[in-house]
PDB file of N, CA and C in Angstrom:
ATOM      1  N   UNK A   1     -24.887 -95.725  75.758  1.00  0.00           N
ATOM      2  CA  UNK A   1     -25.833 -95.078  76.656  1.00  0.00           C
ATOM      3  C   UNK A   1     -26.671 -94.075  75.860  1.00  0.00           C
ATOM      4  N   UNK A   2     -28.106 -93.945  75.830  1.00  0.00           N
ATOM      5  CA  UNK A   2     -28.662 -92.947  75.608  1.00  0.00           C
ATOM      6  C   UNK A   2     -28.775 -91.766  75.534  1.00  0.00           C
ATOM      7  N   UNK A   3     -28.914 -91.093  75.204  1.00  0.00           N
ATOM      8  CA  UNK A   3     -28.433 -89.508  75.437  1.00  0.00           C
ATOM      9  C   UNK A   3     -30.181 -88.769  75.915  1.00  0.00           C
ATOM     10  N   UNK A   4     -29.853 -88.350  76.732  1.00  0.00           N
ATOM     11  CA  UNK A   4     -31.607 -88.058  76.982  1.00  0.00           C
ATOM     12  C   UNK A   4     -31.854 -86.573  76.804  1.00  0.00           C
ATOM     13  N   UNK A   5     -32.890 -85.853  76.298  1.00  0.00           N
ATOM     14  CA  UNK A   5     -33.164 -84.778  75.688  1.00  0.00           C
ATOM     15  C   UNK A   5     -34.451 -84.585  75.985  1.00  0.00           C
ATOM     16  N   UNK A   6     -34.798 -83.192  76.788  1.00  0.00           N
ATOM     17  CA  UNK A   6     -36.438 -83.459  77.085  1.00  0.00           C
ATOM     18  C   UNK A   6     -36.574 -81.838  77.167  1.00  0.00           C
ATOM     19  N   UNK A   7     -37.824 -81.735  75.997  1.00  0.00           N
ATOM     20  CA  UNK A   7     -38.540 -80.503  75.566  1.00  0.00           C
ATOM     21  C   UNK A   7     -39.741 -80.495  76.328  1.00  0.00           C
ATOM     22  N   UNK A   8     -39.640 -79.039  77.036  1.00  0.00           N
ATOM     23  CA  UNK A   8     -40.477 -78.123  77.648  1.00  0.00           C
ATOM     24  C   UNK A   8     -41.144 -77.570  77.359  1.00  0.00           C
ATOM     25  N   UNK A   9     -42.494 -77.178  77.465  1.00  0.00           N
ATOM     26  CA  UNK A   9     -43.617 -75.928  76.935  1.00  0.00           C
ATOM     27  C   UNK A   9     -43.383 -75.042  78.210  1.00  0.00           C
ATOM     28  N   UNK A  10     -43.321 -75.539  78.968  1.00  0.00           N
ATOM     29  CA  UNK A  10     -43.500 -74.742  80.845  1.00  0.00           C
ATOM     30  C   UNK A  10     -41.653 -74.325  81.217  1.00  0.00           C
ATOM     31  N   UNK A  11     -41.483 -72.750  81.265  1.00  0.00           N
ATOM     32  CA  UNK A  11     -40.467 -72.277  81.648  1.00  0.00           C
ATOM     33  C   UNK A  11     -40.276 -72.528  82.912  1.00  0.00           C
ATOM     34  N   UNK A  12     -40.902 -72.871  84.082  1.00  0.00           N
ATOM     35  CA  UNK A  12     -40.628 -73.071  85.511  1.00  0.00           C
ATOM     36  C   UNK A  12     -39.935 -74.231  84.841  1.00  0.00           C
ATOM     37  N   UNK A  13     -41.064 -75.535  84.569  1.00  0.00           N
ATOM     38  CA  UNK A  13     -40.365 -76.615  84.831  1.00  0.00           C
ATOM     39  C   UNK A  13     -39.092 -76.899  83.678  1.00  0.00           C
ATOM     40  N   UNK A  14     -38.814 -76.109  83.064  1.00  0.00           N
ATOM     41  CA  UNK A  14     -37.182 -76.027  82.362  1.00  0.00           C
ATOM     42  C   UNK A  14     -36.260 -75.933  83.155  1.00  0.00           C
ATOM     43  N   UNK A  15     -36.847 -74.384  84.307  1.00  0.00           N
ATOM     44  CA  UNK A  15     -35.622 -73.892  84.817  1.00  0.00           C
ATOM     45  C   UNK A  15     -35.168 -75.112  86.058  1.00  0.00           C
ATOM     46  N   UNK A  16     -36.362 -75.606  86.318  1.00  0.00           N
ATOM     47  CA  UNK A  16     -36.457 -77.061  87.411  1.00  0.00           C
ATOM     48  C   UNK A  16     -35.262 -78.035  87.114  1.00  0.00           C
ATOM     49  N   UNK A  17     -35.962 -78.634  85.842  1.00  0.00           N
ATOM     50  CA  UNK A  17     -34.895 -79.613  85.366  1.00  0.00           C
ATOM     51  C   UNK A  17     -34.111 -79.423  85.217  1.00  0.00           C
ATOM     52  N   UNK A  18     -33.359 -78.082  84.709  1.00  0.00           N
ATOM     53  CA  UNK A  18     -32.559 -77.661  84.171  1.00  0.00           C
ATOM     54  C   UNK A  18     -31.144 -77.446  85.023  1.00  0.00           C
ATOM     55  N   UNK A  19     -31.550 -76.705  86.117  1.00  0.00           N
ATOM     56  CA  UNK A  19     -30.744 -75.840  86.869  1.00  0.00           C
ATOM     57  C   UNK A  19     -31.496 -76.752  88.624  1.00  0.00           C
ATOM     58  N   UNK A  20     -31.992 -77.420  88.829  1.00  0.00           N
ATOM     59  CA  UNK A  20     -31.765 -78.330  89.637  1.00  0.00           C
ATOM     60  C   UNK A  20     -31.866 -79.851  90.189  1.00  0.00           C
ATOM     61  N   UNK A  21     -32.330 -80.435  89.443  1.00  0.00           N
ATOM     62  CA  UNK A  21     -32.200 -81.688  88.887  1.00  0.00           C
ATOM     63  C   UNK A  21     -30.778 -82.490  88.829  1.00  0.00           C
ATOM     64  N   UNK A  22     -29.920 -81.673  88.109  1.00  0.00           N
ATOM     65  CA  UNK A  22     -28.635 -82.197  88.502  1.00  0.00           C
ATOM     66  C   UNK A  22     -27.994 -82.118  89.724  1.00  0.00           C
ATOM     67  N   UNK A  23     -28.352 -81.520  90.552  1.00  0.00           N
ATOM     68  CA  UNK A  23     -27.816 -81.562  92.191  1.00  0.00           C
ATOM     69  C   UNK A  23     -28.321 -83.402  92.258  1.00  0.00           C
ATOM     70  N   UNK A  24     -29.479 -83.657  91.909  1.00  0.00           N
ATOM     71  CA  UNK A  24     -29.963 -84.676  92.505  1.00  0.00           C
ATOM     72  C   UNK A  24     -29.459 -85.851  91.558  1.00  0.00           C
ATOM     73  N   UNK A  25     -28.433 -85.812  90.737  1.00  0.00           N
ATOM     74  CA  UNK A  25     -28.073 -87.284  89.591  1.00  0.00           C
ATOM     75  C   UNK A  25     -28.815 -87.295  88.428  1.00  0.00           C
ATOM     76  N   UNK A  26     -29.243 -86.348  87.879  1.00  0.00           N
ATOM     77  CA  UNK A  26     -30.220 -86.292  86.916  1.00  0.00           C
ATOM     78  C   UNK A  26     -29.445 -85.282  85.691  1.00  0.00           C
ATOM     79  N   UNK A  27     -29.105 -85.780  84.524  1.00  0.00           N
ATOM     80  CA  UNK A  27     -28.455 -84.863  83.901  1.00  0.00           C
ATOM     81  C   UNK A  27     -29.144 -85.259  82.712  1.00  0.00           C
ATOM     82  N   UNK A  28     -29.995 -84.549  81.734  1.00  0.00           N
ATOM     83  CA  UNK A  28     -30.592 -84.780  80.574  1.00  0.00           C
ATOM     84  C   UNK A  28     -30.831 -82.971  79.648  1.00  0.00           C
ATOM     85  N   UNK A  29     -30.575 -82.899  78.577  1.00  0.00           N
ATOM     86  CA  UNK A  29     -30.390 -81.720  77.728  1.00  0.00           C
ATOM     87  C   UNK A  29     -31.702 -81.204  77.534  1.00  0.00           C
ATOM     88  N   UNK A  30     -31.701 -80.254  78.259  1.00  0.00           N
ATOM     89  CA  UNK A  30     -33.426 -79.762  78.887  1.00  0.00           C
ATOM     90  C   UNK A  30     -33.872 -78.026  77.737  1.00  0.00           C
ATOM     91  N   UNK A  31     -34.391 -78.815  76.652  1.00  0.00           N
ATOM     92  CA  UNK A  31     -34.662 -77.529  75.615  1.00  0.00           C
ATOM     93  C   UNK A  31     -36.321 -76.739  75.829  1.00  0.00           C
ATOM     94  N   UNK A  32     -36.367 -75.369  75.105  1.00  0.00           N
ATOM     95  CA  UNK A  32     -37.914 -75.197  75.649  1.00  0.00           C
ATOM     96  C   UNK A  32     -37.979 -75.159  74.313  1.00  0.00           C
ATOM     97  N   UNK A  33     -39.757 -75.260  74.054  1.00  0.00           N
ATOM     98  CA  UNK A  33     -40.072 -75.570  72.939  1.00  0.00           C
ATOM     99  C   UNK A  33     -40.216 -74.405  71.854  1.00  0.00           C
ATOM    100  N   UNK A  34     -39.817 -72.824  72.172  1.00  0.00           N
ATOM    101  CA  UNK A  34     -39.440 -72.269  71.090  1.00  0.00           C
ATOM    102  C   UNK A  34     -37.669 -72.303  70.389  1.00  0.00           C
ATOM    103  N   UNK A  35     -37.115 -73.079  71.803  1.00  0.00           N
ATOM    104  CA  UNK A  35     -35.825 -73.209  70.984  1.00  0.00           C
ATOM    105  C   UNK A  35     -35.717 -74.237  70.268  1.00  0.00           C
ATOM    106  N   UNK A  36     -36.470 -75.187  70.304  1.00  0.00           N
ATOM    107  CA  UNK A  36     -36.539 -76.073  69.265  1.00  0.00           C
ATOM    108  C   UNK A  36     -36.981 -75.710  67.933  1.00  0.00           C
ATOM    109  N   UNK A  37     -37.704 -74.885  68.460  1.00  0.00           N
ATOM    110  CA  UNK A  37     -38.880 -74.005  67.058  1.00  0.00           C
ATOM    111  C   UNK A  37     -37.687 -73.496  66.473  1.00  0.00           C
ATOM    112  N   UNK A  38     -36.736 -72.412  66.940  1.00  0.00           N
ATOM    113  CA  UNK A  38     -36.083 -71.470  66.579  1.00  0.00           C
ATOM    114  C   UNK A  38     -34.654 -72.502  65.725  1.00  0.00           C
ATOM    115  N   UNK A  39     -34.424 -73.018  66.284  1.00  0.00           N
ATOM    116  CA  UNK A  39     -33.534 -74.570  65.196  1.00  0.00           C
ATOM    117  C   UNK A  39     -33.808 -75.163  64.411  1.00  0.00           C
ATOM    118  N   UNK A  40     -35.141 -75.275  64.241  1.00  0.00           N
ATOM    119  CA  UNK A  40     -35.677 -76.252  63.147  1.00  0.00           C
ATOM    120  C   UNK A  40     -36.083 -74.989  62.232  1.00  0.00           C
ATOM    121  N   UNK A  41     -36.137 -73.568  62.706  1.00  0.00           N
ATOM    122  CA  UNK A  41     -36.192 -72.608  61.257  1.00  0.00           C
ATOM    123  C   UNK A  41     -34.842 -72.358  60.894  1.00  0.00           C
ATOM    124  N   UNK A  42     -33.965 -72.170  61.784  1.00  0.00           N
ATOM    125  CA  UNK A  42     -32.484 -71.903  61.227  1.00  0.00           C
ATOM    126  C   UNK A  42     -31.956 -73.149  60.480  1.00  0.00           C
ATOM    127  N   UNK A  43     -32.405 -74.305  60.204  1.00  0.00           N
ATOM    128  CA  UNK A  43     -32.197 -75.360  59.773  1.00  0.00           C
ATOM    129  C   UNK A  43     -32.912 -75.579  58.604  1.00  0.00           C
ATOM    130  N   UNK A  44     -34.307 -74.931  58.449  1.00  0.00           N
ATOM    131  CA  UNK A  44     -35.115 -74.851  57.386  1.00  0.00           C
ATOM    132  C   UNK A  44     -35.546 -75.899  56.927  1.00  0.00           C
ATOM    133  N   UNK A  45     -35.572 -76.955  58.638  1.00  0.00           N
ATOM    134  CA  UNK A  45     -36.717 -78.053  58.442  1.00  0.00           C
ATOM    135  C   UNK A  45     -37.701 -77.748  58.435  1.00  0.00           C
ATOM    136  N   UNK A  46     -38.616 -76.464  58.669  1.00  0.00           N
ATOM    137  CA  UNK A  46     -39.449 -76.086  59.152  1.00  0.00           C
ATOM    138  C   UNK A  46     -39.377 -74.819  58.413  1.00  0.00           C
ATOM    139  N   UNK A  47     -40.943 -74.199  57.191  1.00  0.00           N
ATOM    140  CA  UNK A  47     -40.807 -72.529  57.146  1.00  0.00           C
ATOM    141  C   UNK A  47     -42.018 -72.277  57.598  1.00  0.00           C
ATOM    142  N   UNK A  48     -42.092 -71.266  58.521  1.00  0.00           N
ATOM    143  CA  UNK A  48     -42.791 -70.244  59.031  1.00  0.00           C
ATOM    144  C   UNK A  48     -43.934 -69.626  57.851  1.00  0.00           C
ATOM    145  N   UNK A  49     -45.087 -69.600  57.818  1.00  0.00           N
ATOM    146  CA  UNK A  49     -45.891 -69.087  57.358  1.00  0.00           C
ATOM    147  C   UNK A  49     -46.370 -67.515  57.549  1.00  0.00           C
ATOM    148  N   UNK A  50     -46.103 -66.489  57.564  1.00  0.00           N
ATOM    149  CA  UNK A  50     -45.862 -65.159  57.879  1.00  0.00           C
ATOM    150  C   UNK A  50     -47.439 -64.412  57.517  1.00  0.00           C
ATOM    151  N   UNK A  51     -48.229 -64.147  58.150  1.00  0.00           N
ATOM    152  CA  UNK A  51     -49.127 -63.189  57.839  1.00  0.00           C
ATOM    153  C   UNK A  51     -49.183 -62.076  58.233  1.00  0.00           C
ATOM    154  N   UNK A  52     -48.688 -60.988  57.122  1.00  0.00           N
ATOM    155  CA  UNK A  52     -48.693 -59.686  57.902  1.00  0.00           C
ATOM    156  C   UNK A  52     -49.796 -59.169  58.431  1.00  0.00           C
ATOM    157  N   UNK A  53     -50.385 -59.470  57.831  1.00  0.00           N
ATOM    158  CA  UNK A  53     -52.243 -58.557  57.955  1.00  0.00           C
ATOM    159  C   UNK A  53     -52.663 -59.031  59.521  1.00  0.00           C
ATOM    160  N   UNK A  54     -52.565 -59.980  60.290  1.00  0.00           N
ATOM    161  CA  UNK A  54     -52.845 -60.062  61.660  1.00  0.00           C
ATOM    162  C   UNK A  54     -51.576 -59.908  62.844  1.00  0.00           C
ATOM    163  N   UNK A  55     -51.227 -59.321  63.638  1.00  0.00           N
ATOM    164  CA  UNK A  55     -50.572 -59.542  64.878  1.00  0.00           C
ATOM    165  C   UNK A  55     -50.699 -59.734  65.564  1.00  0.00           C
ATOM    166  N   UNK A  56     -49.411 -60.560  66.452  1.00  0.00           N
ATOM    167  CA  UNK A  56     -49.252 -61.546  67.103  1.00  0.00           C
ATOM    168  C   UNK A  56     -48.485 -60.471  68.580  1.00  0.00           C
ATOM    169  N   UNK A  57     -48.926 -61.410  69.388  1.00  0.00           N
ATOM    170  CA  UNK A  57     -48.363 -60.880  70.937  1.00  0.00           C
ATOM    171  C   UNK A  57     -47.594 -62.037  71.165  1.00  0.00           C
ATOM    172  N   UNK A  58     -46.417 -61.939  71.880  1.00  0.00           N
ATOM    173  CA  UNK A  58     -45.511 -62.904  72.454  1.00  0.00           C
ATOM    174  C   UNK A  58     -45.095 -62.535  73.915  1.00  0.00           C
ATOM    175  N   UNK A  59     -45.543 -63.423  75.315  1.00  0.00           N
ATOM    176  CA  UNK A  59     -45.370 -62.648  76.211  1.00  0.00           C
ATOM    177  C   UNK A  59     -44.182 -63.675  76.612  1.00  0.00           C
ATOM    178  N   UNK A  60     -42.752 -62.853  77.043  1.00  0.00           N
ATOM    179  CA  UNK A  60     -41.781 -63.484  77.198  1.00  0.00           C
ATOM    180  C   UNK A  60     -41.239 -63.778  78.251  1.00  0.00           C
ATOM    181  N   UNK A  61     -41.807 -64.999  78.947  1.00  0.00           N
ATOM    182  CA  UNK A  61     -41.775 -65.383  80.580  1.00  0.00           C
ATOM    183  C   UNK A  61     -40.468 -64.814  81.238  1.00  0.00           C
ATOM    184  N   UNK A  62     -40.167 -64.594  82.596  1.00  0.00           N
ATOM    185  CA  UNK A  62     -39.233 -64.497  83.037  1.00  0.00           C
ATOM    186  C   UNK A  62     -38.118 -65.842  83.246  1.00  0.00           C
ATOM    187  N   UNK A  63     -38.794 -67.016  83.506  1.00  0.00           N
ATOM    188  CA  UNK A  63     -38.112 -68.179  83.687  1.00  0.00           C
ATOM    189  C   UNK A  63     -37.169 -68.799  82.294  1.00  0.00           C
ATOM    190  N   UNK A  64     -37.727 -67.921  81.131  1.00  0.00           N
ATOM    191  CA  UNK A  64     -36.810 -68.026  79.773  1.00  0.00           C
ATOM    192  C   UNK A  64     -35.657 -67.304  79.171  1.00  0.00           C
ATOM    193  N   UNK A  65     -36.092 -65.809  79.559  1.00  0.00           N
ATOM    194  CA  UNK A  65     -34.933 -64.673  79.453  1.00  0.00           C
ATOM    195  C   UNK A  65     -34.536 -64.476  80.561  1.00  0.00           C
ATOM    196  N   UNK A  66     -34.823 -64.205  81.864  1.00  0.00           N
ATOM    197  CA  UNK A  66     -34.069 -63.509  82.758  1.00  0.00           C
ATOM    198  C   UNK A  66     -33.443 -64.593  83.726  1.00  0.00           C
ATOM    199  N   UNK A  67     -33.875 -65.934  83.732  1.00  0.00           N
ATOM    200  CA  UNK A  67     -33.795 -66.730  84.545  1.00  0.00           C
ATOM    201  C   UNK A  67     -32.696 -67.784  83.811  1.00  0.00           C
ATOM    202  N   UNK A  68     -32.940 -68.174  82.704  1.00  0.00           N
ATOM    203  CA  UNK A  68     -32.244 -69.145  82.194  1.00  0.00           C
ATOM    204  C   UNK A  68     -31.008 -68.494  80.607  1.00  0.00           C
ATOM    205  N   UNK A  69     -31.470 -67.094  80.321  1.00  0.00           N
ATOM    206  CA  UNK A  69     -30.669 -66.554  79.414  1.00  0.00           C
ATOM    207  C   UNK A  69     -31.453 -66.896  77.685  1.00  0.00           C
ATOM    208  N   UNK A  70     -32.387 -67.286  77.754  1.00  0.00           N
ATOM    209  CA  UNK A  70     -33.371 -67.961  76.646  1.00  0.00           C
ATOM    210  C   UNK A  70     -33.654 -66.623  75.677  1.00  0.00           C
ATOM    211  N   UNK A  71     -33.181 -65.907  74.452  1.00  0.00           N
ATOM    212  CA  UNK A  71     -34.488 -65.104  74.353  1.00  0.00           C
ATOM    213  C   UNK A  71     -34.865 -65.766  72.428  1.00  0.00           C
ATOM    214  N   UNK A  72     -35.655 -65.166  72.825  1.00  0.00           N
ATOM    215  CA  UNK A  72     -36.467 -65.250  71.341  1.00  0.00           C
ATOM    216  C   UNK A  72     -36.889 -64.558  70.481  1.00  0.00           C
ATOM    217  N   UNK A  73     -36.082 -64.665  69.262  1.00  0.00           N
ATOM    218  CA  UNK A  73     -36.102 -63.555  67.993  1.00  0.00           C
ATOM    219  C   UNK A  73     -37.642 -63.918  67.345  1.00  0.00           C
ATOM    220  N   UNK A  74     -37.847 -62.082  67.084  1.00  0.00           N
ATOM    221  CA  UNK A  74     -39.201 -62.143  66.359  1.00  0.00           C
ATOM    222  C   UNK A  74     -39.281 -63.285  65.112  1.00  0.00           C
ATOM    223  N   UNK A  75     -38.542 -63.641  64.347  1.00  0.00           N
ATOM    224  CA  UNK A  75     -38.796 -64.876  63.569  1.00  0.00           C
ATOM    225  C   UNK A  75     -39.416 -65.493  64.002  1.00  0.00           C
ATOM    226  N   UNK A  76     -39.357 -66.347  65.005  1.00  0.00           N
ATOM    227  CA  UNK A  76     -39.951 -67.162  66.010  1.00  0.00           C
ATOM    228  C   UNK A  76     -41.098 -66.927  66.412  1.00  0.00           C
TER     229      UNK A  76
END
């Protein structure tokens, strides 16, 4: 059997699939797409290009940290 795995940009529809989807027979490993980000740098498939000289804003939805327990280190 397949193993099904489905990456999110949209924190609603994470917390959707995620946390109710399986009421309905639906069970698939529902990642958002900075935790994929954040694995593939701890894995160092992937390096981050770092420019100090400009900053960056990260606005950190509620449906990722407070809703689903998601957070995201400045690396990321």
């Amino acid at each position: 059997m397949m193993k099904k795995k489905i990456i999110t940009h949209c924190p609603h529809c994470l917390n959707t699939i995620k946390n109710e989807y399986p009421a309905l027979g639906f069970n698939a490993e529902v990642l958002s797409y900075t935790e994929l980000l954040q694995n593939l740098i701890k894995e160092e498939s992937i390096i981050p290009i770092l420019d100090n000289e400009k900053s960056t804003a990260y606005h950190d939805p509620c449906y990722l940290g407070r809703h689903n327990n998601i957070m995201i280190n400045q690396e990321t």
